[in-house]
C-alpha atoms as a PDB file:
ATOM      1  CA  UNK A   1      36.040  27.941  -4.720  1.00  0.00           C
ATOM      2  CA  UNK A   2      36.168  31.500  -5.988  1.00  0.00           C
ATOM      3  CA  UNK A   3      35.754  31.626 -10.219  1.00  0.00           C
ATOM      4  CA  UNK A   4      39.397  32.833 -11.000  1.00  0.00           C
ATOM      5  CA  UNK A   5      40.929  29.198  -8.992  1.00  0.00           C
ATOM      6  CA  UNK A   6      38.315  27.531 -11.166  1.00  0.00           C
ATOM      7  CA  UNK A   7      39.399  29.170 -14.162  1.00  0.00           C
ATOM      8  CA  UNK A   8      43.275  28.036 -13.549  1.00  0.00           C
ATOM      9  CA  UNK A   9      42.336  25.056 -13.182  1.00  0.00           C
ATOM     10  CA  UNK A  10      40.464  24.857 -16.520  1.00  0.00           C
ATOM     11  CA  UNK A  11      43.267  25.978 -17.997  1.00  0.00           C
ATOM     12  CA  UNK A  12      45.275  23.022 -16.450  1.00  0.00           C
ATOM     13  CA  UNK A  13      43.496  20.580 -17.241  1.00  0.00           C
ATOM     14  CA  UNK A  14      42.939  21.911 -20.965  1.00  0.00           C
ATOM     15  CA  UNK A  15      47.008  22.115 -20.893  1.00  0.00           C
ATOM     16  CA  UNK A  16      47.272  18.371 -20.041  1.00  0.00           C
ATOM     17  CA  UNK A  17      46.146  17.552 -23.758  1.00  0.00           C
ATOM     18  CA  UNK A  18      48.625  20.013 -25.478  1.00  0.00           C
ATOM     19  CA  UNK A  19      51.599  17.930 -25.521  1.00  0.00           C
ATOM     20  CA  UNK A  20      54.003  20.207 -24.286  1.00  0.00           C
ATOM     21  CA  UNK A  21      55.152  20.833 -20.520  1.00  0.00           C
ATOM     22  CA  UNK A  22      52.787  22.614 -18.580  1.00  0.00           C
ATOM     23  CA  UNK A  23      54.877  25.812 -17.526  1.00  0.00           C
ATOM     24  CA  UNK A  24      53.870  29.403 -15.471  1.00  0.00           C
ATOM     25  CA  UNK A  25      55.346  30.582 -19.041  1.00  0.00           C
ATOM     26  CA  UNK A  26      52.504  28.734 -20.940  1.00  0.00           C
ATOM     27  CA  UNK A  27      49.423  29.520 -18.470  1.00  0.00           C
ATOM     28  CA  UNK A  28      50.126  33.246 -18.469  1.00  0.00           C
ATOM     29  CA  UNK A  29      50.150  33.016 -22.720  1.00  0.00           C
ATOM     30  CA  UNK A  30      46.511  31.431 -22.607  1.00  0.00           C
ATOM     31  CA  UNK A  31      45.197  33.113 -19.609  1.00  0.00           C
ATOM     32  CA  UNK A  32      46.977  36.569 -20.796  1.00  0.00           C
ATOM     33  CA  UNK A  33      47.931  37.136 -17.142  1.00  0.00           C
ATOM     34  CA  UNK A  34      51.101  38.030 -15.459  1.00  0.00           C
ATOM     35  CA  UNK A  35      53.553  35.870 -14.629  1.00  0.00           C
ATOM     36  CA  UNK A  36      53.848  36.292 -10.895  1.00  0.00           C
ATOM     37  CA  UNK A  37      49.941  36.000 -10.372  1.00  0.00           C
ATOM     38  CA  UNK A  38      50.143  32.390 -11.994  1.00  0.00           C
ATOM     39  CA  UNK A  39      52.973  31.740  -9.286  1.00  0.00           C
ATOM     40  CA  UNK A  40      50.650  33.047  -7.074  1.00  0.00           C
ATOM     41  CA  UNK A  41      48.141  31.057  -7.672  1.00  0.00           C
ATOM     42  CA  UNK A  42      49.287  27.522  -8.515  1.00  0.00           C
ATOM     43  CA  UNK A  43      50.804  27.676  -4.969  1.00  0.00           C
ATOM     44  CA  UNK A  44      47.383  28.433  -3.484  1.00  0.00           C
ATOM     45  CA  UNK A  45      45.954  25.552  -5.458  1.00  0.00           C
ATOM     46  CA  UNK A  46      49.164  23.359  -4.391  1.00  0.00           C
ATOM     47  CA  UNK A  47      48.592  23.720  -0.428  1.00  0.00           C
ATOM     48  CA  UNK A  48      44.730  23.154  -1.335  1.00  0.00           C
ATOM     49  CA  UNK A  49      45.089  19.641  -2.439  1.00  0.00           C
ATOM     50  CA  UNK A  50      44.574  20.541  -6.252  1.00  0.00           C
ATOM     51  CA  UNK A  51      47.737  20.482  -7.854  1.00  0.00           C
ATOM     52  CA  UNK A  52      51.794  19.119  -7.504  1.00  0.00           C
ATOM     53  CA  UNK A  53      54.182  22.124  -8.460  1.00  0.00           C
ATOM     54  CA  UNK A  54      57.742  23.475  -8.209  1.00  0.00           C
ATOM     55  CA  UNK A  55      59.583  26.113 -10.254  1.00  0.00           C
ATOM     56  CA  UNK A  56      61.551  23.174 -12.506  1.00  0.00           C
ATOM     57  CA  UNK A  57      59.419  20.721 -12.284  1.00  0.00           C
ATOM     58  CA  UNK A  58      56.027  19.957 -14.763  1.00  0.00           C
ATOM     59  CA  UNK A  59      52.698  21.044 -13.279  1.00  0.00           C
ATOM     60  CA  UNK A  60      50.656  18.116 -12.730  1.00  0.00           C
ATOM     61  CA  UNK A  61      46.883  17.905 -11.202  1.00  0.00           C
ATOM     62  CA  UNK A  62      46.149  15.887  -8.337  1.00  0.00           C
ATOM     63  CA  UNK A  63      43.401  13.103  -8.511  1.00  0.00           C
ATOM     64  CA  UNK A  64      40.867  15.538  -6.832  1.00  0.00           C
ATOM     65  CA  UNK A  65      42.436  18.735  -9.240  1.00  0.00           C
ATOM     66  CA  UNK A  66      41.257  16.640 -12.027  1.00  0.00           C
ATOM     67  CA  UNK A  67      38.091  15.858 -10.802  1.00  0.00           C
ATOM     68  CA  UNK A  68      37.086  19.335 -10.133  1.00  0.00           C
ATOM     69  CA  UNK A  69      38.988  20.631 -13.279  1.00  0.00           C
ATOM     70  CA  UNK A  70      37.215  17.979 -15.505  1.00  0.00           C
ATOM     71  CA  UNK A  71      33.402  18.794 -14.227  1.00  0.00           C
ATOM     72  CA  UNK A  72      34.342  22.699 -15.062  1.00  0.00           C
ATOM     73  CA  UNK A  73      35.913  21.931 -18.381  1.00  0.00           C
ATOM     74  CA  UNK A  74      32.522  19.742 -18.705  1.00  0.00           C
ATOM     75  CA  UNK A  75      30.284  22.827 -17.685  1.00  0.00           C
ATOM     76  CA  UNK A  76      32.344  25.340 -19.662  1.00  0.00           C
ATOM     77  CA  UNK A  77      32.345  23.470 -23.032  1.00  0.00           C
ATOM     78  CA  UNK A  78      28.520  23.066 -23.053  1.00  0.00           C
ATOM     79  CA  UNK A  79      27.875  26.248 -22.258  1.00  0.00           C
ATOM     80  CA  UNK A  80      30.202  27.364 -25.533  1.00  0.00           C
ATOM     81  CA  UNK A  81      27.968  25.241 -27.895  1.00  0.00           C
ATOM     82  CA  UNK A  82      24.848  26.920 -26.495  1.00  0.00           C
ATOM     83  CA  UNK A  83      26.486  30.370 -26.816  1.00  0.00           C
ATOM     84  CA  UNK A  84      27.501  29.417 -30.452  1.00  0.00           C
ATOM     85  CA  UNK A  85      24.609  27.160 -31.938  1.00  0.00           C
ATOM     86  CA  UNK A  86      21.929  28.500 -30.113  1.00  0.00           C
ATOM     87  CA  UNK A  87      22.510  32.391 -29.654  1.00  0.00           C
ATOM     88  CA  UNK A  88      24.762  32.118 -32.597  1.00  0.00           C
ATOM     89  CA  UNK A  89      27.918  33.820 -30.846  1.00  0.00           C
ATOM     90  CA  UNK A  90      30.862  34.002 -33.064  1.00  0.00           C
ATOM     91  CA  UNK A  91      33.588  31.067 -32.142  1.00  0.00           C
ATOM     92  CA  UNK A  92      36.166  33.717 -30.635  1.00  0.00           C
ATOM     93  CA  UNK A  93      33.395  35.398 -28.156  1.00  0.00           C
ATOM     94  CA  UNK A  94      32.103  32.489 -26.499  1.00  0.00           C
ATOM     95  CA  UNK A  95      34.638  31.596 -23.799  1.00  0.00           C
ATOM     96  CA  UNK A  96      34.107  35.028 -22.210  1.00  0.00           C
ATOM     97  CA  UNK A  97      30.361  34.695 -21.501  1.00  0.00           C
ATOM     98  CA  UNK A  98      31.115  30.745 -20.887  1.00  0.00           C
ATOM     99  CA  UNK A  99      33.002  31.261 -18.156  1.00  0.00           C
ATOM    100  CA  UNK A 100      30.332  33.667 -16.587  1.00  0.00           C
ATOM    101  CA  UNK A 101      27.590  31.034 -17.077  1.00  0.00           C
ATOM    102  CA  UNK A 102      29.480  28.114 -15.839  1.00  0.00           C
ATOM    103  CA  UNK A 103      30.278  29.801 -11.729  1.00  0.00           C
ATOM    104  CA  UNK A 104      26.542  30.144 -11.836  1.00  0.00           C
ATOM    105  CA  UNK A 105      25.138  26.818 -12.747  1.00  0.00           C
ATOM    106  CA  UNK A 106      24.562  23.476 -10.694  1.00  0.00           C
ATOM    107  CA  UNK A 107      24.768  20.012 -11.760  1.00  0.00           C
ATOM    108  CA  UNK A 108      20.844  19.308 -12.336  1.00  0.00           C
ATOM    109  CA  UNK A 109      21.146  22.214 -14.899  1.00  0.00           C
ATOM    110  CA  UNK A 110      24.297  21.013 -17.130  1.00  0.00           C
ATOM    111  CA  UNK A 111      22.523  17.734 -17.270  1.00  0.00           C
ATOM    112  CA  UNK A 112      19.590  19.461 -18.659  1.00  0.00           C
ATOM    113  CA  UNK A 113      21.757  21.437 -21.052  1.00  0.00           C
ATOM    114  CA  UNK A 114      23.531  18.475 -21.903  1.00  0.00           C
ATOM    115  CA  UNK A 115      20.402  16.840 -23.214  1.00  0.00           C
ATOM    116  CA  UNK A 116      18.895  19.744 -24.722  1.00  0.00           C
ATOM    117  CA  UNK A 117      22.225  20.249 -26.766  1.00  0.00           C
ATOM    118  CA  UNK A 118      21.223  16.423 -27.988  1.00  0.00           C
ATOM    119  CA  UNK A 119      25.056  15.546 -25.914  1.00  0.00           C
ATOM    120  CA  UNK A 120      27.332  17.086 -28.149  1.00  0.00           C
ATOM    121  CA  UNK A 121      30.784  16.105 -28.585  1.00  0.00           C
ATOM    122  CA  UNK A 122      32.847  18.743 -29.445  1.00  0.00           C
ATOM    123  CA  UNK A 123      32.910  22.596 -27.878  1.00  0.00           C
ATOM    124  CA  UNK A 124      33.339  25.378 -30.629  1.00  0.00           C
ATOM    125  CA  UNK A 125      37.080  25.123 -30.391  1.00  0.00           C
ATOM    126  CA  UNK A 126      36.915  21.611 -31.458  1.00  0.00           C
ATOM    127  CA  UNK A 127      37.369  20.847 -27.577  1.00  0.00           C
ATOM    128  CA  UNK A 128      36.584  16.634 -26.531  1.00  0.00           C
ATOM    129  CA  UNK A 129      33.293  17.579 -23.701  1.00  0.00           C
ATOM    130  CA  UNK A 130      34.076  15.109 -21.089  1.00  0.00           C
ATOM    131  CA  UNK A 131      31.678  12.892 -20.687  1.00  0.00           C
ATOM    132  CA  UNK A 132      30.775  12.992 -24.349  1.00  0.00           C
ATOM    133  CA  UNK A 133      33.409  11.615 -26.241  1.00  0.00           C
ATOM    134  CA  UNK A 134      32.404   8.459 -27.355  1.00  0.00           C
ATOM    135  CA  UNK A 135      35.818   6.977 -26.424  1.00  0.00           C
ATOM    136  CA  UNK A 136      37.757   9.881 -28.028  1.00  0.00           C
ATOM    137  CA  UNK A 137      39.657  12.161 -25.730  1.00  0.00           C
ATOM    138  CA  UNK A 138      41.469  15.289 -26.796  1.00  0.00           C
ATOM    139  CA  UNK A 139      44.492  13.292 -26.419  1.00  0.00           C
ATOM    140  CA  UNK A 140      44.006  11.654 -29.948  1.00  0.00           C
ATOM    141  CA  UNK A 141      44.457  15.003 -31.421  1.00  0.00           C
ATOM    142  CA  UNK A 142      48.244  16.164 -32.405  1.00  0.00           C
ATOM    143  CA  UNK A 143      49.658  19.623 -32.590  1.00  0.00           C
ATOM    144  CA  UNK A 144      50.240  20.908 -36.250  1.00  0.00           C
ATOM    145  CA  UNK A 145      53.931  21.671 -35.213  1.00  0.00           C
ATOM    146  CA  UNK A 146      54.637  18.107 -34.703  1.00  0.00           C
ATOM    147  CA  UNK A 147      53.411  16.900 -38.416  1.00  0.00           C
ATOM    148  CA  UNK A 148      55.681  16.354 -41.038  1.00  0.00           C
ATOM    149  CA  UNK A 149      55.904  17.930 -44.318  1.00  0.00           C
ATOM    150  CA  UNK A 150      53.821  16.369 -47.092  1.00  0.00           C
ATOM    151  CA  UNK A 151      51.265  15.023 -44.294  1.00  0.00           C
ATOM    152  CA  UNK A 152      47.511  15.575 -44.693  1.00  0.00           C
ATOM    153  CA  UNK A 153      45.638  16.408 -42.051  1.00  0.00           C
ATOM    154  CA  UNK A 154      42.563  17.846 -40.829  1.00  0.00           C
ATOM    155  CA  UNK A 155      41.843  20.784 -37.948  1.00  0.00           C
ATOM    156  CA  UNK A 156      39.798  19.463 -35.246  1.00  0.00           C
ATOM    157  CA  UNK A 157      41.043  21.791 -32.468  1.00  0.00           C
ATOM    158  CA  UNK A 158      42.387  25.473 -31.321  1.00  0.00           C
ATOM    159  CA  UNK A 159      43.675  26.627 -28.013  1.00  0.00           C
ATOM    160  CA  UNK A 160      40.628  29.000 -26.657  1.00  0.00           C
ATOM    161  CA  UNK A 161      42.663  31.831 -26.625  1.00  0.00           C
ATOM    162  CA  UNK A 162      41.524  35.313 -27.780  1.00  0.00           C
ATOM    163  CA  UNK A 163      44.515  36.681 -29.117  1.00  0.00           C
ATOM    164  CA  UNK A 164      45.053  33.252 -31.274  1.00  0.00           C
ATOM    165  CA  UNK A 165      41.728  32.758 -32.417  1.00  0.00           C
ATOM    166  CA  UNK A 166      41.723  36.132 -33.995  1.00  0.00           C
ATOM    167  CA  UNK A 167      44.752  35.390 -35.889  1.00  0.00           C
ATOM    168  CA  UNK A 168      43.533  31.962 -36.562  1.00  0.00           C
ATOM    169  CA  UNK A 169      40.746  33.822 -37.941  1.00  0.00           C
ATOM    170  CA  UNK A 170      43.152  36.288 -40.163  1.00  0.00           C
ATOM    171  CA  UNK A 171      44.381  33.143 -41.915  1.00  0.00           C
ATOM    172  CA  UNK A 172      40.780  31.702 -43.714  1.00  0.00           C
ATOM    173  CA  UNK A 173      41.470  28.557 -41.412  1.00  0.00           C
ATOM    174  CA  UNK A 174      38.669  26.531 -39.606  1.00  0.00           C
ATOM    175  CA  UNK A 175      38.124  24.037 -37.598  1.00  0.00           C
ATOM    176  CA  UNK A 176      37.608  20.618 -40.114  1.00  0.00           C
ATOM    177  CA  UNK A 177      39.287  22.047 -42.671  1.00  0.00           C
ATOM    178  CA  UNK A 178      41.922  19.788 -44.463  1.00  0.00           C
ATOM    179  CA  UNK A 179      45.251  20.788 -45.378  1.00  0.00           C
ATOM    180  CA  UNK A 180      48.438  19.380 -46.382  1.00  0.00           C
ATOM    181  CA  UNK A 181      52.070  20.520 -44.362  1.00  0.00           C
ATOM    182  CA  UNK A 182      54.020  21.891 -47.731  1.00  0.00           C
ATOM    183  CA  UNK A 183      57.317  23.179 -45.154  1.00  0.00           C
ATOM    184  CA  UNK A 184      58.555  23.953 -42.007  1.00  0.00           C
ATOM    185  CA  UNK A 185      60.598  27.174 -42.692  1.00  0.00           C
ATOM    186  CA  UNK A 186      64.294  26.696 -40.929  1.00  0.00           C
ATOM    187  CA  UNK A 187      64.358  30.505 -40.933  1.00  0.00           C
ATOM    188  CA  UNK A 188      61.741  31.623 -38.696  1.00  0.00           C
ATOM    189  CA  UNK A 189      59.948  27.948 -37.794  1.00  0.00           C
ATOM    190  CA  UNK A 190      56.820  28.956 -39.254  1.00  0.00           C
ATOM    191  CA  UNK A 191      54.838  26.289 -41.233  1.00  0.00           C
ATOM    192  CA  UNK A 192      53.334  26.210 -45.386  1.00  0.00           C
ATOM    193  CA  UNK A 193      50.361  24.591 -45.128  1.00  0.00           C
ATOM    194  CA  UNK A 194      48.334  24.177 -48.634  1.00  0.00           C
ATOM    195  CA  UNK A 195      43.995  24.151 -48.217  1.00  0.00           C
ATOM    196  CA  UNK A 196      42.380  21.933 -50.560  1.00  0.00           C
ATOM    197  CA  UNK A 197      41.462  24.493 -52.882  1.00  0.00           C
ATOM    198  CA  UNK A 198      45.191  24.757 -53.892  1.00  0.00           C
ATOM    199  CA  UNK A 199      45.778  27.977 -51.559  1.00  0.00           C
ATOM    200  CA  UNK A 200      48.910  28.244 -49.597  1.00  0.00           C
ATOM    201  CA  UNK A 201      49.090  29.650 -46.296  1.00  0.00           C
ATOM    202  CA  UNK A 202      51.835  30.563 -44.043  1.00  0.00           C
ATOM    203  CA  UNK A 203      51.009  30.067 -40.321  1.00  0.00           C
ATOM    204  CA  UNK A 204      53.527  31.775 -37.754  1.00  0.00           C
ATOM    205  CA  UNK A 205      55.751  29.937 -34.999  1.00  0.00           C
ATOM    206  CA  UNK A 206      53.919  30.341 -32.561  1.00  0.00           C
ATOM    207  CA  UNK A 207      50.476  29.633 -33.724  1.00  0.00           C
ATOM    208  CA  UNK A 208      51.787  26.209 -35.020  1.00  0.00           C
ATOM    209  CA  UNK A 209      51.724  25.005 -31.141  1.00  0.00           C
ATOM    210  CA  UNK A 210      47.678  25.643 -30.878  1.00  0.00           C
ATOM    211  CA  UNK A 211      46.601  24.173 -33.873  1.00  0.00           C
ATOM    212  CA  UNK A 212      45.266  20.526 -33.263  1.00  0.00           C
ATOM    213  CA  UNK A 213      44.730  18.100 -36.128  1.00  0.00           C
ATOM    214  CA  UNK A 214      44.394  14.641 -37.054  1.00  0.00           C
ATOM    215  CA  UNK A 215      45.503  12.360 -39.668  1.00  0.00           C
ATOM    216  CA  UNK A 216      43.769  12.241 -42.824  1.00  0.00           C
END
């Protein structure tokens, strides 16, 4: 399988935990790709067994797209918290060289890495590693959109997209950090959040949707 399908179906199978419908709309926004390649491509993957797709209709992996998709997302992950723990590559430059590391590296050797890395359970981005959860799965996680005003949550995941995370990084945000949902603003949909230290911070619209957090 050539790195690019594996990389789609990453994304996929990272999608699946988002809560929202997985759309050629939302793939191209994380994958910052054109629309008509993702068509492309998910019917390539479709008459390979991998995936279930038609324009209206929600993307959904097949049992053998999510086996695949889970071993990469496995591979990728671990290879992030090496990047960032043990080369000490900043949070938003990790999925890059990731992603080079992962097409390159057998099973024998992520099992090794696994161990080394003392079986981590969490990528930089706050990511469940499958296989590694301890019964969690990123499906326990919520998106900050969905959370009611006057909740208190923490962070415990981001989308692993560039363009986000260096926003995410504009607004003194990190992963763990605990923060109360002040208001959803009718005019524009963005979303007060207050950080423990009394600091108010507006997050936009669209961030909102790959912020993941947890009740606290």
């Amino acid at each position: 399988m050539s790195p690019n399908k594996e990389n789609y179906l990453k994304t996929i199978y990272e999608l699946n935990y988002d809560f929202t419908k997985i759309t050629n709309k939302r793939i191209s926004e994380i994958m910052n790709v054109s629309a008509p390649s993702v068509t492309e491509m998910l019917n390539a993957l479709a008459s390979e067994g991998y995936l279930t797709h038609s324009p209206y209709n929600k993307i959904v992996l097949t049992p053998k797209g999510n086996k695949v998709s889970e071993k990469l997302v496995r591979t990728h992950r671990l290879w992030e918290v090496f990047l960032h723990e043990c080369l000490k590559y900043p949070v938003d430059n990790v999925h890059h060289n990731a992603d080079a590391l992962e097409h390159s590296s057998d099973e024998e050797l992520i099992n090794h890495l696994n161990d080394f890395l003392d079986h981590p359970q969490r990528c930089p981005h706050g990511g469940i590693i499958p296989g590694n959860g301890q019964g969690e799965t990123d499906a326990d996680d919520k998106l900050l959109s969905m959370i009611p005003d006057g909740a208190r949550v923490q962070i415990v995941r981001v989308s692993d997209n560039y363009d986000f995370l260096q926003y995410f990084g504009s607004l003194n945000l990190e992963i763990d950090d605990i923060i109360e949902v002040v208001k959803h603003e009718k005019f524009d949909n963005s979303l007060v959040v207050k950080k423990e230290d009394g600091t108010n911070i507006t997050i936009g619209a669209k961030a909102i949707d790959y912020i993941f957090v947890e009740n606290r």
